[in-house]
PDB file of N, CA and C in Angstrom:
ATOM      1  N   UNK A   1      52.439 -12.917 -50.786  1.00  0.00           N
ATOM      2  CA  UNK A   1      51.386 -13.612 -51.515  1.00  0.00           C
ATOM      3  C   UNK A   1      51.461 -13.312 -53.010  1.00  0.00           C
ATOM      4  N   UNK A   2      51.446 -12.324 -53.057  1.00  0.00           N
ATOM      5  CA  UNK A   2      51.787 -11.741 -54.386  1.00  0.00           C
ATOM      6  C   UNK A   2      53.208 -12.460 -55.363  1.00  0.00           C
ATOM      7  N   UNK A   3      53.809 -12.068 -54.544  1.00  0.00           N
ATOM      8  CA  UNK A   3      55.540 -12.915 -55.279  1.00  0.00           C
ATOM      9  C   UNK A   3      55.479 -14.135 -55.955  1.00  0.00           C
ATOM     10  N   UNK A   4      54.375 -14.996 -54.480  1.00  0.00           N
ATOM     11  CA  UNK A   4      54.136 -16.447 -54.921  1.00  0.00           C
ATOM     12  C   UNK A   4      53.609 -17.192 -56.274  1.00  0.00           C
ATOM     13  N   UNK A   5      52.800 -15.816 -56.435  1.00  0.00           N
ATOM     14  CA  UNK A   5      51.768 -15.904 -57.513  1.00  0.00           C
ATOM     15  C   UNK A   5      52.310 -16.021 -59.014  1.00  0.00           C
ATOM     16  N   UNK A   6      53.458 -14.491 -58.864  1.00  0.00           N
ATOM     17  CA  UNK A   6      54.034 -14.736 -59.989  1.00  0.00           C
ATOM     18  C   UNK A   6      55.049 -15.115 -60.281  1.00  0.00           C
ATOM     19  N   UNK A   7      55.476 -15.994 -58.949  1.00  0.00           N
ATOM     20  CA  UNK A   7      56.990 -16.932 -59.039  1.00  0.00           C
ATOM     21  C   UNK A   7      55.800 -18.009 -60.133  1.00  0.00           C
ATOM     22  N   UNK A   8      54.927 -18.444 -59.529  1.00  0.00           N
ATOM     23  CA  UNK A   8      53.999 -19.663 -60.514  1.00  0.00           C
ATOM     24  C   UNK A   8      53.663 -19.288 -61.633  1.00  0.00           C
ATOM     25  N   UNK A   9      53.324 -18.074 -62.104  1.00  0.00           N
ATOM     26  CA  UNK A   9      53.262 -17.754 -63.326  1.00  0.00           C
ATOM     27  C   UNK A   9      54.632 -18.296 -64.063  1.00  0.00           C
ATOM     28  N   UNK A  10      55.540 -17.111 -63.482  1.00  0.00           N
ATOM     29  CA  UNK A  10      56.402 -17.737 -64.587  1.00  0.00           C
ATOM     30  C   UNK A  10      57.010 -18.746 -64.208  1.00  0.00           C
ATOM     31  N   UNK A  11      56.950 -19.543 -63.840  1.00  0.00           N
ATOM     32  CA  UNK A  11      57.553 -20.866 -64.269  1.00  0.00           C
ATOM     33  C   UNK A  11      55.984 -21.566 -64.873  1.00  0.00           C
ATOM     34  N   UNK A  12      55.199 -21.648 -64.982  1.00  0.00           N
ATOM     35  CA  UNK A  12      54.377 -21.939 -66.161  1.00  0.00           C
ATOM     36  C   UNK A  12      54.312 -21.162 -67.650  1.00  0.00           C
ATOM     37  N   UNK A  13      55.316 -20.379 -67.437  1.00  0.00           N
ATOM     38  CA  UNK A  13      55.489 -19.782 -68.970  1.00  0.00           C
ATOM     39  C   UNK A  13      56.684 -20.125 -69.674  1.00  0.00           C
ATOM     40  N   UNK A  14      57.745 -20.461 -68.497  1.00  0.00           N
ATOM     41  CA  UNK A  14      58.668 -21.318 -68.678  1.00  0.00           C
ATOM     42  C   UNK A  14      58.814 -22.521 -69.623  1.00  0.00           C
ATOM     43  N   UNK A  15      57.857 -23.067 -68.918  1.00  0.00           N
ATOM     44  CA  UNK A  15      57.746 -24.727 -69.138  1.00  0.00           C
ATOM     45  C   UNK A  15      56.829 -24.766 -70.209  1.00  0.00           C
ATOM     46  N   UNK A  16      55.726 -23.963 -70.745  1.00  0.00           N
ATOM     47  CA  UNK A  16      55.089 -23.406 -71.903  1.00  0.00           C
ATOM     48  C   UNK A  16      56.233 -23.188 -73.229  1.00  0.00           C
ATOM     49  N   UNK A  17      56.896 -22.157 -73.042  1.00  0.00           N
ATOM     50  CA  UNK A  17      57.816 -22.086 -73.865  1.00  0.00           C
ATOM     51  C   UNK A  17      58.832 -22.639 -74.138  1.00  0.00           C
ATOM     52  N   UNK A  18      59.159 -23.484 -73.188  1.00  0.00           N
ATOM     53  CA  UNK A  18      60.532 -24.840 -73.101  1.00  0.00           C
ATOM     54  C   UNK A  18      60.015 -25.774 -74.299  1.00  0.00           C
ATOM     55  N   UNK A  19      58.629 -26.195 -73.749  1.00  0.00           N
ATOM     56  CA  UNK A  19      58.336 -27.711 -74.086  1.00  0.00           C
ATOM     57  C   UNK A  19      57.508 -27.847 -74.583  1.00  0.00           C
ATOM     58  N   UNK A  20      56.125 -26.910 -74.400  1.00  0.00           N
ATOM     59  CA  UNK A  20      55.313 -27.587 -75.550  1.00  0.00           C
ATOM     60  C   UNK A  20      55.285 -26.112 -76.892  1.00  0.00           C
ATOM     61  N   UNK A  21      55.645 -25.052 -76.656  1.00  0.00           N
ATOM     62  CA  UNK A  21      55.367 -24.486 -77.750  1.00  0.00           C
ATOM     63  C   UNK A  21      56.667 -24.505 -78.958  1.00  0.00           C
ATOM     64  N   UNK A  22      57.433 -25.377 -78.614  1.00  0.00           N
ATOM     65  CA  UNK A  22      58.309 -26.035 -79.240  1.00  0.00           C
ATOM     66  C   UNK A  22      58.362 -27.384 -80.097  1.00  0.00           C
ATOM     67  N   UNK A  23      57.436 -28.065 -79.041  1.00  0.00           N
ATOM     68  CA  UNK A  23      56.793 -29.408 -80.530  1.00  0.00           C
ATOM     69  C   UNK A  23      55.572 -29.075 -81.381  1.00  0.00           C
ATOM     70  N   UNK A  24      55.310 -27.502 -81.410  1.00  0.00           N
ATOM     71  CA  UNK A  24      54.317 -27.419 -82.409  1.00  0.00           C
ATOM     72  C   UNK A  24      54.654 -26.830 -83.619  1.00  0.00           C
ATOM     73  N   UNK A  25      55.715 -26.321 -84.265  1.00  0.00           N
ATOM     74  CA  UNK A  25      56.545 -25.845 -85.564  1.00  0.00           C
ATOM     75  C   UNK A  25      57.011 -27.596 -85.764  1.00  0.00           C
ATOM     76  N   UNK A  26      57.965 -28.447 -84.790  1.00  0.00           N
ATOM     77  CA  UNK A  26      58.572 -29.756 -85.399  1.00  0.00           C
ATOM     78  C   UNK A  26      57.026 -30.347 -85.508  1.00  0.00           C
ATOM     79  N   UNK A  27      56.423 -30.523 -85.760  1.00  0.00           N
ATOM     80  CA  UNK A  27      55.046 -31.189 -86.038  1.00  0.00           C
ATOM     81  C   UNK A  27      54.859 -30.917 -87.857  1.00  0.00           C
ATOM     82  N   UNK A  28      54.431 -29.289 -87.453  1.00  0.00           N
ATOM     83  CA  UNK A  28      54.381 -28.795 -88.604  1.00  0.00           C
ATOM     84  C   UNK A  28      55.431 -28.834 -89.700  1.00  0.00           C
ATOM     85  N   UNK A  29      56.553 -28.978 -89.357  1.00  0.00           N
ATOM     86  CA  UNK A  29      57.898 -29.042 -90.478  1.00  0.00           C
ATOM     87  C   UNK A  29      57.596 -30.567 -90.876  1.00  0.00           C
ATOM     88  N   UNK A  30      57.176 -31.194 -89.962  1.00  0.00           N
ATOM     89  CA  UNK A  30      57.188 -33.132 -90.692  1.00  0.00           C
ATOM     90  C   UNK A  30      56.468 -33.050 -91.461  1.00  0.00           C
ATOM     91  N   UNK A  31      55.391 -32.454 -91.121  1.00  0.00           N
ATOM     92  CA  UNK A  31      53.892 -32.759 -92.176  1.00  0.00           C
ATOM     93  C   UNK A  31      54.035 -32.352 -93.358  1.00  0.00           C
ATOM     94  N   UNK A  32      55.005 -30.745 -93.531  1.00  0.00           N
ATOM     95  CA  UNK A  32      55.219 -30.575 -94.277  1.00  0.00           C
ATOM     96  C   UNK A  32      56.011 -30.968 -95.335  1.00  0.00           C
ATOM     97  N   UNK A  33      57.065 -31.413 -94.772  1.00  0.00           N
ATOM     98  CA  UNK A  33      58.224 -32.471 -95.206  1.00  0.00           C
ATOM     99  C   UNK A  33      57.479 -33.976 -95.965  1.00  0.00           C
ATOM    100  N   UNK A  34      56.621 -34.015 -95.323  1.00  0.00           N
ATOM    101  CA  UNK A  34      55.887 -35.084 -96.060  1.00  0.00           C
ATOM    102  C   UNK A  34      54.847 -35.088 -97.254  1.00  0.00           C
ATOM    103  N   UNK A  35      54.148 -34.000 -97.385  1.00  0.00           N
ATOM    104  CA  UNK A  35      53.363 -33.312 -98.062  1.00  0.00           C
ATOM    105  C   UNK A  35      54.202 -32.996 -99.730  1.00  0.00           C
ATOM    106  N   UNK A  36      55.399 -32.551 -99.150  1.00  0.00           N
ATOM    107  CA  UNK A  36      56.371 -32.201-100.431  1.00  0.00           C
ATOM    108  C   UNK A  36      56.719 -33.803-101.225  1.00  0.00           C
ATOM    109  N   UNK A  37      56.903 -34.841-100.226  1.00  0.00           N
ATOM    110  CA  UNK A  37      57.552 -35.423-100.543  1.00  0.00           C
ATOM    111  C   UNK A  37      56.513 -36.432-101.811  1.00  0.00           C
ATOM    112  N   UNK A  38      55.329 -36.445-100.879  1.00  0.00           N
ATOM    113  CA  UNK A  38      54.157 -37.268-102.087  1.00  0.00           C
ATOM    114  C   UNK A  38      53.442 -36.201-103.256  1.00  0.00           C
ATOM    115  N   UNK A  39      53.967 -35.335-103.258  1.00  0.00           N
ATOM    116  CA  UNK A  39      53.706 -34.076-104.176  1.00  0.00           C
ATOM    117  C   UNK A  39      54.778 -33.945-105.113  1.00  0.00           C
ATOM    118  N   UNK A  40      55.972 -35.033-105.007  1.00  0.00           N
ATOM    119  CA  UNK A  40      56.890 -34.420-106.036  1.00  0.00           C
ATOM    120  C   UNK A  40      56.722 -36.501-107.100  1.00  0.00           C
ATOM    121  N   UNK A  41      56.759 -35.578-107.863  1.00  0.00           N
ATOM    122  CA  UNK A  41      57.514 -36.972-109.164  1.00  0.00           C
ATOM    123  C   UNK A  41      57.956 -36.944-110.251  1.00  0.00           C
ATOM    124  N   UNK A  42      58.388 -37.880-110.668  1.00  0.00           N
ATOM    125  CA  UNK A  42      59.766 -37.510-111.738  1.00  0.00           C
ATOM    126  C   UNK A  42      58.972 -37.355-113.275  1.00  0.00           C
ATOM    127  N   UNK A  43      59.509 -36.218-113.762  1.00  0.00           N
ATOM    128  CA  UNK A  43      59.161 -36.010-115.174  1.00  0.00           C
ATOM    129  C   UNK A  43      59.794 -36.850-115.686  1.00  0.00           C
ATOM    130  N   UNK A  44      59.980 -37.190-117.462  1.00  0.00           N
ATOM    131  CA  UNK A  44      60.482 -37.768-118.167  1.00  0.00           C
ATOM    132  C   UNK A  44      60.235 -37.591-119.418  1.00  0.00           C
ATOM    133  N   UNK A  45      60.649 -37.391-120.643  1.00  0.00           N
ATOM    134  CA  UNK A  45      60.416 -36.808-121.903  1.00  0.00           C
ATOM    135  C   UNK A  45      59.705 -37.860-122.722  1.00  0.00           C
ATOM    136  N   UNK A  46      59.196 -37.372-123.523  1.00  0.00           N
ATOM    137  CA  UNK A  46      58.278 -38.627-124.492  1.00  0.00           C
ATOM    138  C   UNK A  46      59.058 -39.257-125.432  1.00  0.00           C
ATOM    139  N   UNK A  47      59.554 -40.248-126.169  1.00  0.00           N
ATOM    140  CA  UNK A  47      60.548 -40.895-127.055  1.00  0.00           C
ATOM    141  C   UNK A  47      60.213 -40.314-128.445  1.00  0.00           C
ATOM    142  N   UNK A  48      58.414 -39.657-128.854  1.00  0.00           N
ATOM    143  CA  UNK A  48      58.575 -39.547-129.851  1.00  0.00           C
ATOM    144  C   UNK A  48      58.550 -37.754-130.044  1.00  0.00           C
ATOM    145  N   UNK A  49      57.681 -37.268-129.016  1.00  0.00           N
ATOM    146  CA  UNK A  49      57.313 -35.762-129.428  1.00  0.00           C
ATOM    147  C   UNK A  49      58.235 -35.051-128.784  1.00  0.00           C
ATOM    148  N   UNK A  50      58.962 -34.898-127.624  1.00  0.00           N
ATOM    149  CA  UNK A  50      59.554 -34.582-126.542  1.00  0.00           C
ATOM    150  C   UNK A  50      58.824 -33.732-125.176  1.00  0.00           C
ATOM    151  N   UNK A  51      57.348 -34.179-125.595  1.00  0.00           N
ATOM    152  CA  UNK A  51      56.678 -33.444-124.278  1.00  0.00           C
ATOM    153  C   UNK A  51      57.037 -34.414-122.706  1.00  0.00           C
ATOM    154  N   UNK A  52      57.698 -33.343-121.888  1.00  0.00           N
ATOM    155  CA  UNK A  52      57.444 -33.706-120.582  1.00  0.00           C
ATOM    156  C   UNK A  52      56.687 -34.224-119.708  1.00  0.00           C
ATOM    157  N   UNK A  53      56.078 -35.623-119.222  1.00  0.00           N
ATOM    158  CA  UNK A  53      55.002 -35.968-118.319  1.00  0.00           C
ATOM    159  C   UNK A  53      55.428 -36.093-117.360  1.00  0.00           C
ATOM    160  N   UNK A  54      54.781 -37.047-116.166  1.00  0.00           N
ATOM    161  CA  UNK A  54      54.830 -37.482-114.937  1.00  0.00           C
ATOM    162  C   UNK A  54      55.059 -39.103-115.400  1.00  0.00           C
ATOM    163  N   UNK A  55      55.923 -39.611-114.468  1.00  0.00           N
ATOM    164  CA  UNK A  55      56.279 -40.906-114.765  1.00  0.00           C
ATOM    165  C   UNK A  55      54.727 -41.782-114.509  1.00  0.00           C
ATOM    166  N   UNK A  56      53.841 -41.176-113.876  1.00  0.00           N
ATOM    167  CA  UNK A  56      52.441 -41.697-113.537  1.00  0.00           C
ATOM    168  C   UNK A  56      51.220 -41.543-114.779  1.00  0.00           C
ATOM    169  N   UNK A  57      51.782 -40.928-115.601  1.00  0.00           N
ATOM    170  CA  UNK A  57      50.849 -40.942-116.573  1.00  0.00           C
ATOM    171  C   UNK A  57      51.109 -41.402-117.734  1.00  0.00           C
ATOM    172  N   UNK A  58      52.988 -41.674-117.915  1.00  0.00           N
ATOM    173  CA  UNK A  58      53.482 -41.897-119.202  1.00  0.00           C
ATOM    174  C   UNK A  58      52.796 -43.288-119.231  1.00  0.00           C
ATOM    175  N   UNK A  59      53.251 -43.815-120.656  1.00  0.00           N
ATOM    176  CA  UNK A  59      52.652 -45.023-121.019  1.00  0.00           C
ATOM    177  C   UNK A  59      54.137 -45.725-121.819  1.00  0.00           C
ATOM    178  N   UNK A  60      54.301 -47.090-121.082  1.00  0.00           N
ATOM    179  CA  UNK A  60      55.520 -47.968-121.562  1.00  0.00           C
ATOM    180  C   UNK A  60      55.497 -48.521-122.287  1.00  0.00           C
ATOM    181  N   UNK A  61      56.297 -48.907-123.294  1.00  0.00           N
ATOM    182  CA  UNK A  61      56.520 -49.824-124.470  1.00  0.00           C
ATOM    183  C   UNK A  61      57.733 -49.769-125.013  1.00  0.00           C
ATOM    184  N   UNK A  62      58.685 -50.892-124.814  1.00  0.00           N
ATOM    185  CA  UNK A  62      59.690 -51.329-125.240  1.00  0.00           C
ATOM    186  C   UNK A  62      61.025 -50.840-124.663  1.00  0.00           C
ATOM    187  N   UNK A  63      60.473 -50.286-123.417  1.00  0.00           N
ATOM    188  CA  UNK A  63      61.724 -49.722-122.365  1.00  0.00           C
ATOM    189  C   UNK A  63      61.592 -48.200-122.719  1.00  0.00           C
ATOM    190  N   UNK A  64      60.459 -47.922-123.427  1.00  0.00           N
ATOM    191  CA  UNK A  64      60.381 -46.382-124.103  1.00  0.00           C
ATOM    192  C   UNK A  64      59.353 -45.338-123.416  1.00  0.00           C
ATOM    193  N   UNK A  65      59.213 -44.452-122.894  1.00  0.00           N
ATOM    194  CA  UNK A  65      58.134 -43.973-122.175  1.00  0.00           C
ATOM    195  C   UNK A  65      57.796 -42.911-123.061  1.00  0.00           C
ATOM    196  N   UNK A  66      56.592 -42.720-123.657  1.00  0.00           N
ATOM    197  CA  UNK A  66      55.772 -41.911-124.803  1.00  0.00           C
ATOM    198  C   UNK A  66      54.270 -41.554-123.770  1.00  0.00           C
ATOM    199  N   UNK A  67      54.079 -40.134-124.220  1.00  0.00           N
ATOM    200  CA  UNK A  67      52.740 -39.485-123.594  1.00  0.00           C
ATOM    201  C   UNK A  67      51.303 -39.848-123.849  1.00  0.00           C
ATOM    202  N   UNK A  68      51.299 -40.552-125.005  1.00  0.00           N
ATOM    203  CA  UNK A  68      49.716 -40.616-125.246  1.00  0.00           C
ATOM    204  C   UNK A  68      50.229 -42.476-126.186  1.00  0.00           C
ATOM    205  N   UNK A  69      49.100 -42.815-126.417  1.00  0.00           N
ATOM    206  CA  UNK A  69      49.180 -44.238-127.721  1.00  0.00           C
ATOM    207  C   UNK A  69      49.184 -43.696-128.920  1.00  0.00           C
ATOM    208  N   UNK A  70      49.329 -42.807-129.608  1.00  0.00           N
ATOM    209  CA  UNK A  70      49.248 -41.801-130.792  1.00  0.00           C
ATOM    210  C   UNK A  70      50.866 -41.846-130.792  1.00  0.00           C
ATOM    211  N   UNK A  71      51.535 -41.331-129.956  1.00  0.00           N
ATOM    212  CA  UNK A  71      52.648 -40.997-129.875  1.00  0.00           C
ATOM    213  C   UNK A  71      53.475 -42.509-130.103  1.00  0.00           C
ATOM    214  N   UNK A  72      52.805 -43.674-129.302  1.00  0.00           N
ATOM    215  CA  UNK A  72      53.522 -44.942-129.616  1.00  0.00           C
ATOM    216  C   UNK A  72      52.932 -45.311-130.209  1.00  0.00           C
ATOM    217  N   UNK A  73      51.938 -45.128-130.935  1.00  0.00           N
ATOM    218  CA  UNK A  73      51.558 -45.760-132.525  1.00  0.00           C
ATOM    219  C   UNK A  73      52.856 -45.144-133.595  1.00  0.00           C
ATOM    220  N   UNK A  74      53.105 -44.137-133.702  1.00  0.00           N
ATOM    221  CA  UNK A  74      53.981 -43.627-134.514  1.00  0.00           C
ATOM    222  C   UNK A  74      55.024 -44.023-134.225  1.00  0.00           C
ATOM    223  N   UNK A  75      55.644 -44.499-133.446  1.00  0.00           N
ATOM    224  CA  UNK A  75      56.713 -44.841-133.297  1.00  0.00           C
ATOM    225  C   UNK A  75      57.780 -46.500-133.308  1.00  0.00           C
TER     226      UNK A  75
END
């Protein structure tokens, strides 16, 4: 009776550690993988001052990417 018991144990620790405590790190690596991925964006230098922005904040004019309208006023 006894044997039976923990023949069933472990093969439920088995199949625990086979299969599902194995899709819970690949879960976590995607999310993370994804997290990085909308968290990263491309710098780019200003045409007139040379400060570094985010391509999301620069401001365009004439194929030229400058940090502020000060910066493309002067220029």
């Amino acid at each position: 009776m006894l044997l039976k018991i923990l023949l069933i144990i472990a093969v439920i620790a088995v199949i625990y550690f086979f299969f599902i405590k194995k899709s819970t790190p690949l879960t976590k690596e995607r999310h993370d993988n994804k997290k990085r991925k909308d968290d990263e964006e491309t710098m780019i230098e200003c045409a007139t001052c040379g400060t570094y922005i985010s391509t999301s904040e620069a401001i365009v004019s004439s194929g030229k990417f400058y940090c502020s309208t000060e910066c493309r006023d002067k220029a």
